[in-house]
PDB file of N, CA and C in Angstrom:
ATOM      1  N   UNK A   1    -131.008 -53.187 -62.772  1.00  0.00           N
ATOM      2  CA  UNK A   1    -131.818 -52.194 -62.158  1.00  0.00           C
ATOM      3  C   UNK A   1    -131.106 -50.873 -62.019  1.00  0.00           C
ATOM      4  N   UNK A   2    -131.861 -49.532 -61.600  1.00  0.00           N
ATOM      5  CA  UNK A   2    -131.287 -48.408 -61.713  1.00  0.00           C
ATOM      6  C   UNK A   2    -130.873 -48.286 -60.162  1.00  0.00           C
ATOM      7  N   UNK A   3    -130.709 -47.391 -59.659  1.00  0.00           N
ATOM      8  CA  UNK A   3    -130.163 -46.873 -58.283  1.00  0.00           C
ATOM      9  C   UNK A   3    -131.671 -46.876 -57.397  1.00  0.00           C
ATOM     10  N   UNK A   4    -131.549 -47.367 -56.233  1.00  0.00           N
ATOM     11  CA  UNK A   4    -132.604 -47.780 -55.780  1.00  0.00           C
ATOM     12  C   UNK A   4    -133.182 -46.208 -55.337  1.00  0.00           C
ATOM     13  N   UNK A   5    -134.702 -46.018 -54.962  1.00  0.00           N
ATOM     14  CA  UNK A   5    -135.150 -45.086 -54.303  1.00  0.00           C
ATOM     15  C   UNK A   5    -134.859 -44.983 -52.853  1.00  0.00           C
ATOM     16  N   UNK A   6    -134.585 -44.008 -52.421  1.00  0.00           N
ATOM     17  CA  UNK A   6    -134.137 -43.980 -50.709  1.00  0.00           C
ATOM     18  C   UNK A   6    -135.279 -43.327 -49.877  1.00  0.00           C
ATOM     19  N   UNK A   7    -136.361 -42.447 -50.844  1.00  0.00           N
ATOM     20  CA  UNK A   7    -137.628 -42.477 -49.660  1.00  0.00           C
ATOM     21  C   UNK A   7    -138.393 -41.656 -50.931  1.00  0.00           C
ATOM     22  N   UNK A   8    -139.542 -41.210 -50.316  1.00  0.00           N
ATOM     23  CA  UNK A   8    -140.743 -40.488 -51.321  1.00  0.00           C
ATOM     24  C   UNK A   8    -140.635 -39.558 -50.067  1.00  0.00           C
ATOM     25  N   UNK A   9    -141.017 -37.987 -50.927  1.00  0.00           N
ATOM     26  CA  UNK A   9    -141.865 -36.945 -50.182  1.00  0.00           C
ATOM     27  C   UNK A   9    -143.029 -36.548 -50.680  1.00  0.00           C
ATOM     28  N   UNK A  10    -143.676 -36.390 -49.435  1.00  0.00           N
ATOM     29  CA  UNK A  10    -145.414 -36.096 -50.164  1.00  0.00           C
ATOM     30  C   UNK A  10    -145.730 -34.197 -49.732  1.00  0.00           C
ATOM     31  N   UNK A  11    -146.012 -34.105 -50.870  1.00  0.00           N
ATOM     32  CA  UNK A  11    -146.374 -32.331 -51.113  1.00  0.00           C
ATOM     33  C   UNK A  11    -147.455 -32.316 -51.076  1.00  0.00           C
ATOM     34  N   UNK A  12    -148.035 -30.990 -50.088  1.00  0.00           N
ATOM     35  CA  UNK A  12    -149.308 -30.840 -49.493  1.00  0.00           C
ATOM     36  C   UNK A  12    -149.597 -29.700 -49.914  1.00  0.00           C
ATOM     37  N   UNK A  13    -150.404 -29.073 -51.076  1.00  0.00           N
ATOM     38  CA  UNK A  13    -151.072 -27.624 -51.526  1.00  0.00           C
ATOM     39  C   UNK A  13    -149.740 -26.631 -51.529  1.00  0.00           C
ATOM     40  N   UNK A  14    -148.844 -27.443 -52.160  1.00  0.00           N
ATOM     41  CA  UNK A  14    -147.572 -26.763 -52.755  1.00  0.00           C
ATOM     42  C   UNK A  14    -146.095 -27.167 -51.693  1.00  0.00           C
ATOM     43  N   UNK A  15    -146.440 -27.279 -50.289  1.00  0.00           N
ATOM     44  CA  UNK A  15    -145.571 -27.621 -49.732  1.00  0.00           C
ATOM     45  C   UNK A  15    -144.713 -28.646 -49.626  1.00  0.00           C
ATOM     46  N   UNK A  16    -143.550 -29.133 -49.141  1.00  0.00           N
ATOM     47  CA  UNK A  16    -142.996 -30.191 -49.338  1.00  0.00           C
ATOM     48  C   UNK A  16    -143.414 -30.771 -47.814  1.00  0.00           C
ATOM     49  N   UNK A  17    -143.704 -32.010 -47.284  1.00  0.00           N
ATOM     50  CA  UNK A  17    -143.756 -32.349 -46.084  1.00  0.00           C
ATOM     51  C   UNK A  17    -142.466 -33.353 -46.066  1.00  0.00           C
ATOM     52  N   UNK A  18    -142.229 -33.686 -44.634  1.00  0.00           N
ATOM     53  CA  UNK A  18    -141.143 -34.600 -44.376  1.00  0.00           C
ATOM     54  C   UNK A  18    -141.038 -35.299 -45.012  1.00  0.00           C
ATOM     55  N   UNK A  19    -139.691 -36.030 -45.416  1.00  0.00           N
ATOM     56  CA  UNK A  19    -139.907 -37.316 -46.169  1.00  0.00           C
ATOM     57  C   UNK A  19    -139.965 -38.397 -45.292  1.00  0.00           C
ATOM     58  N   UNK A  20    -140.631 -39.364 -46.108  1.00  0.00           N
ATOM     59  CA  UNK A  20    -140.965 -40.631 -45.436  1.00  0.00           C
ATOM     60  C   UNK A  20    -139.670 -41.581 -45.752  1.00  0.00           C
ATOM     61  N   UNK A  21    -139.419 -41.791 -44.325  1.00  0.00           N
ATOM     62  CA  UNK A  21    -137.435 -42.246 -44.796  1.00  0.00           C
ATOM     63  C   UNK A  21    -137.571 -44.109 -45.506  1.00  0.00           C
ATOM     64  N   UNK A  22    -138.917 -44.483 -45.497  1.00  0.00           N
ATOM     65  CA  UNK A  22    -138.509 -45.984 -46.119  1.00  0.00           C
ATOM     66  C   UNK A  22    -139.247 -46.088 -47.451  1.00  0.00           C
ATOM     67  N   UNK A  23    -138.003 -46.366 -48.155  1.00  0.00           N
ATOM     68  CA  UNK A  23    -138.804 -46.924 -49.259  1.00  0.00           C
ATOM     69  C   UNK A  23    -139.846 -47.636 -49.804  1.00  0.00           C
ATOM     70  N   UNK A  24    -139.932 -48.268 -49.012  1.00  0.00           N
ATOM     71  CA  UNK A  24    -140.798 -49.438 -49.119  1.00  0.00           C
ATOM     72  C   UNK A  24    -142.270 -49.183 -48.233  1.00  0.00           C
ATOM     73  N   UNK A  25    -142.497 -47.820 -47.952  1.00  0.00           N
ATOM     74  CA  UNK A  25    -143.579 -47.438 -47.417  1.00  0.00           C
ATOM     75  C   UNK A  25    -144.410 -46.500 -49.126  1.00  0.00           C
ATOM     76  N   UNK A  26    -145.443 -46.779 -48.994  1.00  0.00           N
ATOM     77  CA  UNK A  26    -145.929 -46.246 -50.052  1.00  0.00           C
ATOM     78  C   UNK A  26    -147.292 -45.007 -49.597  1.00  0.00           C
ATOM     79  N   UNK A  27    -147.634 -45.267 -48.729  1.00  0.00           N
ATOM     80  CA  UNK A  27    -148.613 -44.502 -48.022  1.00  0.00           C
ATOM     81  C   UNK A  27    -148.200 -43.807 -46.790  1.00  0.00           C
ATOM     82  N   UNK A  28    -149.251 -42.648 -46.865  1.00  0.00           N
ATOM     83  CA  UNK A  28    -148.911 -41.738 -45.312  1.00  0.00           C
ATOM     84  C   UNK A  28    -150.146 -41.348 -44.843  1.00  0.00           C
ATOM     85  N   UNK A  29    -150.437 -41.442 -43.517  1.00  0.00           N
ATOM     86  CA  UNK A  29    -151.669 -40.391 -42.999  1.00  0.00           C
ATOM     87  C   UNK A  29    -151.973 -39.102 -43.048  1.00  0.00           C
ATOM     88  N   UNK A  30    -152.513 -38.044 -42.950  1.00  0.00           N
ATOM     89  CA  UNK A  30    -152.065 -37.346 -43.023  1.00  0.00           C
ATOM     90  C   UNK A  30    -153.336 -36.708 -42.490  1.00  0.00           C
ATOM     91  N   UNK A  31    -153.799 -36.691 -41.171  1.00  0.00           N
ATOM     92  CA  UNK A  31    -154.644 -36.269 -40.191  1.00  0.00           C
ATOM     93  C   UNK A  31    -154.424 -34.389 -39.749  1.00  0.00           C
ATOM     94  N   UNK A  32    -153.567 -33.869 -40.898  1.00  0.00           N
ATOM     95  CA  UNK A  32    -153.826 -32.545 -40.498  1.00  0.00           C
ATOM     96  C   UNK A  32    -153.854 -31.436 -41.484  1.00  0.00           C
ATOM     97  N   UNK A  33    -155.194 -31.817 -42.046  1.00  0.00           N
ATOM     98  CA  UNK A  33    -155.780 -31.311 -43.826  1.00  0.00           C
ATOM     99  C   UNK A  33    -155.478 -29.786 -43.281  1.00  0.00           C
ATOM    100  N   UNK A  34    -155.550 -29.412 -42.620  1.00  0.00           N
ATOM    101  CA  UNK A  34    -155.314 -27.755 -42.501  1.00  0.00           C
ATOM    102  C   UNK A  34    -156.753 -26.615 -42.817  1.00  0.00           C
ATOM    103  N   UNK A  35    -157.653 -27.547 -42.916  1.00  0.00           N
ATOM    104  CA  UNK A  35    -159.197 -26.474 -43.896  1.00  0.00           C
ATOM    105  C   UNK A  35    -160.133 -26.968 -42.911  1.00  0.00           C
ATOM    106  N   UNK A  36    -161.056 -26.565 -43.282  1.00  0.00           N
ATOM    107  CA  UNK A  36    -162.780 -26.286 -42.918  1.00  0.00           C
ATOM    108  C   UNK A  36    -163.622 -27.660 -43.595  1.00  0.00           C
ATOM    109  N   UNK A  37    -163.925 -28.386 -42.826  1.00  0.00           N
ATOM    110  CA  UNK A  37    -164.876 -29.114 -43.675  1.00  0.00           C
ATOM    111  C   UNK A  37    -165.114 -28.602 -44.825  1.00  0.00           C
ATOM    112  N   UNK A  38    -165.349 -29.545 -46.303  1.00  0.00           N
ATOM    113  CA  UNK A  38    -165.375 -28.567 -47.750  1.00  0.00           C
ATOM    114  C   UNK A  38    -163.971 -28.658 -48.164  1.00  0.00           C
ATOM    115  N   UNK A  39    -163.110 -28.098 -47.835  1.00  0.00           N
ATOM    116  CA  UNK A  39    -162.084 -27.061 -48.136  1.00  0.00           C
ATOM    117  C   UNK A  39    -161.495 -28.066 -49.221  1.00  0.00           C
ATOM    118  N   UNK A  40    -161.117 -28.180 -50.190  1.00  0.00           N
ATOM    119  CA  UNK A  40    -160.439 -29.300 -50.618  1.00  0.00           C
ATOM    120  C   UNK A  40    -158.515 -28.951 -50.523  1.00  0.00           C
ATOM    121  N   UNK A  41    -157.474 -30.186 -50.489  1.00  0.00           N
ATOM    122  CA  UNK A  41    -156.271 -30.305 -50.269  1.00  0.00           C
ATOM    123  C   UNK A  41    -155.913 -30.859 -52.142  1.00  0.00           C
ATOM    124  N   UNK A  42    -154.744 -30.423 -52.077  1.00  0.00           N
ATOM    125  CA  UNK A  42    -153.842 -31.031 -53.274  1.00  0.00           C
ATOM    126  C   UNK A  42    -153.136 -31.685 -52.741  1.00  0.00           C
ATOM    127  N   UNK A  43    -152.766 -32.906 -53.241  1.00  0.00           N
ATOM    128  CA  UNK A  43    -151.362 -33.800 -52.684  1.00  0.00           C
ATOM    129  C   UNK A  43    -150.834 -34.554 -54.106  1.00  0.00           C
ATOM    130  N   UNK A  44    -149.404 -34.401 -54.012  1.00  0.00           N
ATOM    131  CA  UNK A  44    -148.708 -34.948 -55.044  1.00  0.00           C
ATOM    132  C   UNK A  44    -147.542 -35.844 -54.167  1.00  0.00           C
ATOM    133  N   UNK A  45    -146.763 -36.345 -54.779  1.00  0.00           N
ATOM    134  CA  UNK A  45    -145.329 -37.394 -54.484  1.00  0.00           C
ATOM    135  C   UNK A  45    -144.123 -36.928 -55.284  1.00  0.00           C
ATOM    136  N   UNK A  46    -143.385 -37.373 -55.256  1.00  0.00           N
ATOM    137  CA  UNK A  46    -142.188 -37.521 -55.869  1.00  0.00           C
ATOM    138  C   UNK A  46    -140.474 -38.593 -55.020  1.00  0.00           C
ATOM    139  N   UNK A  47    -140.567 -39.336 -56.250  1.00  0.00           N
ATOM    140  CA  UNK A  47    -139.456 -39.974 -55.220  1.00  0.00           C
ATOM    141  C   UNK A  47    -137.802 -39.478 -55.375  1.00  0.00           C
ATOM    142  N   UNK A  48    -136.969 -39.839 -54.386  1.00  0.00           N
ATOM    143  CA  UNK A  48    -135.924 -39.338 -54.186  1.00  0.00           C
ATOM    144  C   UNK A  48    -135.114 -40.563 -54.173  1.00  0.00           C
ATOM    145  N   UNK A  49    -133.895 -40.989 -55.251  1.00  0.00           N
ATOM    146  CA  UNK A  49    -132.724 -41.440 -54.774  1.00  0.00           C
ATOM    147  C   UNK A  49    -131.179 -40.553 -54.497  1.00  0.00           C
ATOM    148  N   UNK A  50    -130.336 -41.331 -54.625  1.00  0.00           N
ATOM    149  CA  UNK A  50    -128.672 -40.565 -54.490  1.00  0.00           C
ATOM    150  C   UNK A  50    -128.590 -39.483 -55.760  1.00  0.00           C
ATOM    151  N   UNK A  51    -129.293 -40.005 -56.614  1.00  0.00           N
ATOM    152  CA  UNK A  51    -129.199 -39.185 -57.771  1.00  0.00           C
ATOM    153  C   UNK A  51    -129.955 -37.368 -58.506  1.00  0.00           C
ATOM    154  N   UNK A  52    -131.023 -37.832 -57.347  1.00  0.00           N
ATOM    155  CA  UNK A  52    -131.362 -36.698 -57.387  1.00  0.00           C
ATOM    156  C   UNK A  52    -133.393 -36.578 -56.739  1.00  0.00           C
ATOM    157  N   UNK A  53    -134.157 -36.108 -57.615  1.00  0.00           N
ATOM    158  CA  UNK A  53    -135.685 -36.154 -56.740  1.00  0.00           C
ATOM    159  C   UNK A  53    -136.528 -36.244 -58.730  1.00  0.00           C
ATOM    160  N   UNK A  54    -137.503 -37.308 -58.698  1.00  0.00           N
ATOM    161  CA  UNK A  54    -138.144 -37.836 -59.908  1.00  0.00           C
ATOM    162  C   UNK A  54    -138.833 -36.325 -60.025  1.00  0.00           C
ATOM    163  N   UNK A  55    -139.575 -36.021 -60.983  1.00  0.00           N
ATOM    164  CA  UNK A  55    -141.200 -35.175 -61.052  1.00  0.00           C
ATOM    165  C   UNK A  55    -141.761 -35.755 -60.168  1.00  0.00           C
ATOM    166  N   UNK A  56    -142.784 -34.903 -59.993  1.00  0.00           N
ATOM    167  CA  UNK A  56    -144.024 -35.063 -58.889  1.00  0.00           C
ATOM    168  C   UNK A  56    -144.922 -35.724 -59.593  1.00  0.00           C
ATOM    169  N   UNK A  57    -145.898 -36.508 -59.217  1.00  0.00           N
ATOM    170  CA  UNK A  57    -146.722 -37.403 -59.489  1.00  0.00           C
ATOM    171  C   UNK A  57    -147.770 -36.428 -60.122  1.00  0.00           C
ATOM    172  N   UNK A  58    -148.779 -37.069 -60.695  1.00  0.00           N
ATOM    173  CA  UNK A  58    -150.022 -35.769 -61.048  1.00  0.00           C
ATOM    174  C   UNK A  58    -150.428 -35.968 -59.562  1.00  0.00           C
ATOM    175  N   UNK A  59    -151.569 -34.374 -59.719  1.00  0.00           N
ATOM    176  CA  UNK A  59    -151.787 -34.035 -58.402  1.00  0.00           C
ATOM    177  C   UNK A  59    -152.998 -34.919 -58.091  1.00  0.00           C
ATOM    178  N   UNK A  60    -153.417 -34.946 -56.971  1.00  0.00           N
ATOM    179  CA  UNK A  60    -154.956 -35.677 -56.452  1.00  0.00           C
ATOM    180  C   UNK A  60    -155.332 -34.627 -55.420  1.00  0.00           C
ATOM    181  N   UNK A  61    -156.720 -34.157 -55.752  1.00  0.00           N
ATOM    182  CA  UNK A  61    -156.999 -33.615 -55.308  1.00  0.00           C
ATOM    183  C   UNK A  61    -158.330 -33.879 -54.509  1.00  0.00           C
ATOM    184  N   UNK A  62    -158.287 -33.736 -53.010  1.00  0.00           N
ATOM    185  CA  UNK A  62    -159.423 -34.300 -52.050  1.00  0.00           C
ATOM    186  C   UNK A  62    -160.090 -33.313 -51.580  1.00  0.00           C
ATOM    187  N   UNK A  63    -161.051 -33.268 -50.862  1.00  0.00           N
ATOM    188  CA  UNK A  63    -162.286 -32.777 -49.951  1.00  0.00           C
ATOM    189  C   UNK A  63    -161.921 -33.102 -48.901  1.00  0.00           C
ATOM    190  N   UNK A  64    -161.736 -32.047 -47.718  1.00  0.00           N
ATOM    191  CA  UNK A  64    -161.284 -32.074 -46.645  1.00  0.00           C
ATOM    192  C   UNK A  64    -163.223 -32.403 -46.063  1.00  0.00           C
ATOM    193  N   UNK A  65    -163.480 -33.811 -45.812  1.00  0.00           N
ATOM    194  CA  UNK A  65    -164.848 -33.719 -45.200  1.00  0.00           C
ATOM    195  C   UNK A  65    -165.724 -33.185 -46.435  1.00  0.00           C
ATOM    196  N   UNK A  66    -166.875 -33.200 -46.379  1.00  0.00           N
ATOM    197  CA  UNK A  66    -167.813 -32.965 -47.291  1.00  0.00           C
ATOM    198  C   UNK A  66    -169.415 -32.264 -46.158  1.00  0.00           C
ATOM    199  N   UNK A  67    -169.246 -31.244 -47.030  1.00  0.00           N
ATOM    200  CA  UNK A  67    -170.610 -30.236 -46.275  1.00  0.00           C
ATOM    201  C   UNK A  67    -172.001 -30.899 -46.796  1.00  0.00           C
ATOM    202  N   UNK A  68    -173.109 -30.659 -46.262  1.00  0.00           N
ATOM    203  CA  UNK A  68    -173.826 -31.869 -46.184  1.00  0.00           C
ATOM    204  C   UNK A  68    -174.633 -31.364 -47.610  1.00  0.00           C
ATOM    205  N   UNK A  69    -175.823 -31.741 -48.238  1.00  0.00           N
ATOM    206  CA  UNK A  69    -176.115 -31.150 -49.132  1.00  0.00           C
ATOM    207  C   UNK A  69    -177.381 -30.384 -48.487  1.00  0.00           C
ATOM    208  N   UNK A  70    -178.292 -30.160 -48.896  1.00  0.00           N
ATOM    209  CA  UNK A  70    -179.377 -29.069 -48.630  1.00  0.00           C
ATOM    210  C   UNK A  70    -180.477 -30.034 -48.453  1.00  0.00           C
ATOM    211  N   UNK A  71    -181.524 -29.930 -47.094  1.00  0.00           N
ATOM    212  CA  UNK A  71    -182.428 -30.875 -47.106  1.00  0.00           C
ATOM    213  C   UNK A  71    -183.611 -30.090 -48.141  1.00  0.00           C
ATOM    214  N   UNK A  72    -184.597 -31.498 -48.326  1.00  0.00           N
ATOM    215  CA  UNK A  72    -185.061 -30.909 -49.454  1.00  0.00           C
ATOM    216  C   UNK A  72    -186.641 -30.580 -48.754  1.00  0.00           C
ATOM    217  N   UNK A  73    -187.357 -30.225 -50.046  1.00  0.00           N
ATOM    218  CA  UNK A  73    -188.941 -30.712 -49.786  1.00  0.00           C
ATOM    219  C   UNK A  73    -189.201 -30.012 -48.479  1.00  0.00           C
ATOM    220  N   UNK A  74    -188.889 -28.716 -48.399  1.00  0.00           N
ATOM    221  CA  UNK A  74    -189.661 -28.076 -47.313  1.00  0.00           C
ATOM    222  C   UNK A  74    -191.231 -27.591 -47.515  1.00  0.00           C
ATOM    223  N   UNK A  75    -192.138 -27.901 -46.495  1.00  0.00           N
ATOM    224  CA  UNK A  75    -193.164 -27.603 -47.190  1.00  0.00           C
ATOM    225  C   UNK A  75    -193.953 -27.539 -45.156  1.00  0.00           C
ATOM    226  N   UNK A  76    -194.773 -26.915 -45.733  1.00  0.00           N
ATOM    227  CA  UNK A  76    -196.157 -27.081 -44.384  1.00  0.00           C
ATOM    228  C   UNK A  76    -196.755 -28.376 -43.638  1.00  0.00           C
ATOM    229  N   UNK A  77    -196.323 -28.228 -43.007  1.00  0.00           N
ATOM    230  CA  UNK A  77    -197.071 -29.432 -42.185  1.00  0.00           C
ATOM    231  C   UNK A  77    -198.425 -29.792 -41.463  1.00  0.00           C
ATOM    232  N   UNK A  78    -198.313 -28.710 -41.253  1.00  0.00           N
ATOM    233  CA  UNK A  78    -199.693 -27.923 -40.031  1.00  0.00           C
ATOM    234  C   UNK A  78    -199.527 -26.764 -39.983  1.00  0.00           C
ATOM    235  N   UNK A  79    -201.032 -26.475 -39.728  1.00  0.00           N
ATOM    236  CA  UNK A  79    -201.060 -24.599 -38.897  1.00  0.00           C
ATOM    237  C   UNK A  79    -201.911 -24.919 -38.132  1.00  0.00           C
ATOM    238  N   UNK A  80    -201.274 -24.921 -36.856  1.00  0.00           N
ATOM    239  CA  UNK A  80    -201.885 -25.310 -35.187  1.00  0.00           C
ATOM    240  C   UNK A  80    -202.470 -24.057 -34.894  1.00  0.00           C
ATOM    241  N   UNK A  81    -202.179 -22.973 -35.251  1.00  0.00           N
ATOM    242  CA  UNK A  81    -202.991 -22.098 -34.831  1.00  0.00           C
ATOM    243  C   UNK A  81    -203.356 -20.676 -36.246  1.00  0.00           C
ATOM    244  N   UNK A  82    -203.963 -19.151 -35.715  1.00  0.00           N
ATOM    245  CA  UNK A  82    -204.019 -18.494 -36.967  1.00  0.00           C
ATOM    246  C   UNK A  82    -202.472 -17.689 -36.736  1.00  0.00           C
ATOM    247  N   UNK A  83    -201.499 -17.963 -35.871  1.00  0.00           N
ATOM    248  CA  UNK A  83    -200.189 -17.128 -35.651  1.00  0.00           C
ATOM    249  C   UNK A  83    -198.939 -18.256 -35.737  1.00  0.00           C
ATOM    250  N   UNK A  84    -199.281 -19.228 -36.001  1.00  0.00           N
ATOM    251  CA  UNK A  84    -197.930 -20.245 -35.989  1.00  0.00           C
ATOM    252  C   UNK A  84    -198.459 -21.432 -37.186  1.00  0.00           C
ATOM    253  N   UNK A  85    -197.170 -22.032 -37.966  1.00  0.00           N
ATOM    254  CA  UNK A  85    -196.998 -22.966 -38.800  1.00  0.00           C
ATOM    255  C   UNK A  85    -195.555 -24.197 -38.367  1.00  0.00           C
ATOM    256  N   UNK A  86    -195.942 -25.103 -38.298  1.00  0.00           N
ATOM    257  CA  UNK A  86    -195.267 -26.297 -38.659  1.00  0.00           C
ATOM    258  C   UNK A  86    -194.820 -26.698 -40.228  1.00  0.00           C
ATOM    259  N   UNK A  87    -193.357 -26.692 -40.009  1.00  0.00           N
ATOM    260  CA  UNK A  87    -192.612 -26.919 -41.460  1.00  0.00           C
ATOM    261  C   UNK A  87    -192.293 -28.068 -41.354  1.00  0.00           C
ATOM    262  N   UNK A  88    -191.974 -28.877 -42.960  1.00  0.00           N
ATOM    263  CA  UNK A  88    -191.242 -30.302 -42.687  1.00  0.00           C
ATOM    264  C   UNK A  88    -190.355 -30.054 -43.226  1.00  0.00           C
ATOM    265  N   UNK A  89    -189.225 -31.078 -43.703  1.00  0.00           N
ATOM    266  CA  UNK A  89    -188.421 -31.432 -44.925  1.00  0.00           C
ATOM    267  C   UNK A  89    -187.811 -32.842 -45.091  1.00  0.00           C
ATOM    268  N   UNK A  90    -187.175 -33.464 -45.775  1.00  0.00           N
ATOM    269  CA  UNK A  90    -186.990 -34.862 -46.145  1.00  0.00           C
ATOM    270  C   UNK A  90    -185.284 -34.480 -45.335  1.00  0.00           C
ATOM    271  N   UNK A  91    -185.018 -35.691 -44.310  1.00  0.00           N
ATOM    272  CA  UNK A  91    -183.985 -36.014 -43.947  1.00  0.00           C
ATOM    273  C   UNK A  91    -182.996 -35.815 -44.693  1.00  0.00           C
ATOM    274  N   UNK A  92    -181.876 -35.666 -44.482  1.00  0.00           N
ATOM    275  CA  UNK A  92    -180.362 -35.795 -45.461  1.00  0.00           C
ATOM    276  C   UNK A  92    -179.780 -36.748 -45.078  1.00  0.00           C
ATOM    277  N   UNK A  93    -179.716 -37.789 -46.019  1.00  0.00           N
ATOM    278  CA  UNK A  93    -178.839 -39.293 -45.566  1.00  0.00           C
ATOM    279  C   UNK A  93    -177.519 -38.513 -45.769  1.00  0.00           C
ATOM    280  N   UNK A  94    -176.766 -39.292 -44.868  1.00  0.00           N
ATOM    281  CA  UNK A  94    -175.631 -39.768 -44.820  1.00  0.00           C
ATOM    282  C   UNK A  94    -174.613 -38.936 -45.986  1.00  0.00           C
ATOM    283  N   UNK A  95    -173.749 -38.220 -45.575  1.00  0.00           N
ATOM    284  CA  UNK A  95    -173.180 -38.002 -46.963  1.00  0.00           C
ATOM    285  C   UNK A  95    -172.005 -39.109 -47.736  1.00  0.00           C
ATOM    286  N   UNK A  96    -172.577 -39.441 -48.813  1.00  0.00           N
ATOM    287  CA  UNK A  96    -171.018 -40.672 -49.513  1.00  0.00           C
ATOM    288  C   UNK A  96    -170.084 -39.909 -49.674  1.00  0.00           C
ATOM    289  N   UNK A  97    -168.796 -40.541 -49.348  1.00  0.00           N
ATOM    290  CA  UNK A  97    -167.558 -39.939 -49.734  1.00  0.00           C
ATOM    291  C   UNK A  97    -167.054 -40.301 -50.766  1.00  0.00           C
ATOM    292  N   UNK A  98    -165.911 -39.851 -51.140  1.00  0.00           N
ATOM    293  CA  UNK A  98    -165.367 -39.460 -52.272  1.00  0.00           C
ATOM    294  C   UNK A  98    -164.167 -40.761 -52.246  1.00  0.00           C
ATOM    295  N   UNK A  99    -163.728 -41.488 -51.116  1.00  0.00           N
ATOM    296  CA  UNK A  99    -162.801 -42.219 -50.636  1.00  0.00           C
ATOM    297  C   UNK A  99    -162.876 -43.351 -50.866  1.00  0.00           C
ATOM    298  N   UNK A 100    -162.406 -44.620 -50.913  1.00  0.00           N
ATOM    299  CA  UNK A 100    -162.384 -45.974 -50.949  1.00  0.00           C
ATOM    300  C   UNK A 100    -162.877 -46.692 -49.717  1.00  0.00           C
TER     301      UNK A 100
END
């Protein structure tokens, strides 16, 4: 085998964040996307032994939250009177994410 890895750092929209000191951790949380619902984040890796730091992983790029889409099918409902109208439109389910 080669020289073992001594931790991964995970890069956030160019930045380097702390490294994660165990090897043997492969995942991180990372509860502070920095954007606006929408906004999307870049995140890459790269691991680090004694020898030096690998390339960065390709990037993955996420959706900080997802803005809802546009309800549809607006249309008239009623005209209760000759100075006012009632509008409808079709609910917006749920938005699917992009995530596992």
């Amino acid at each position: 085998g080669g020289i073992p890895i001594t931790h991964y750092v995970v890069n956030k929209g160019g930045t380097d964040l702390a490294a994660i000191s165990s090897s043997s951790t492969t995942s991180v949380i990372d509860i502070t996307t920095g954007g606006a619902v929408g906004n999307s984040v870049a995140l890459k890796v790269l691991a680090r032994n004694a020898k030096g730091d690998s390339a960065y992983s390709t990037t993955l790029t996420v959706t900080v939250g997802q803005v809802p889409n546009a309800p549809a099918n607006l249309a008239v409902k009623s005209r209760p009177s000759a100075t006012s109208v009632t509008v409808q439109w079709d609910e917006e389910s749920a938005i699917t994410s992009n995530y596992p």
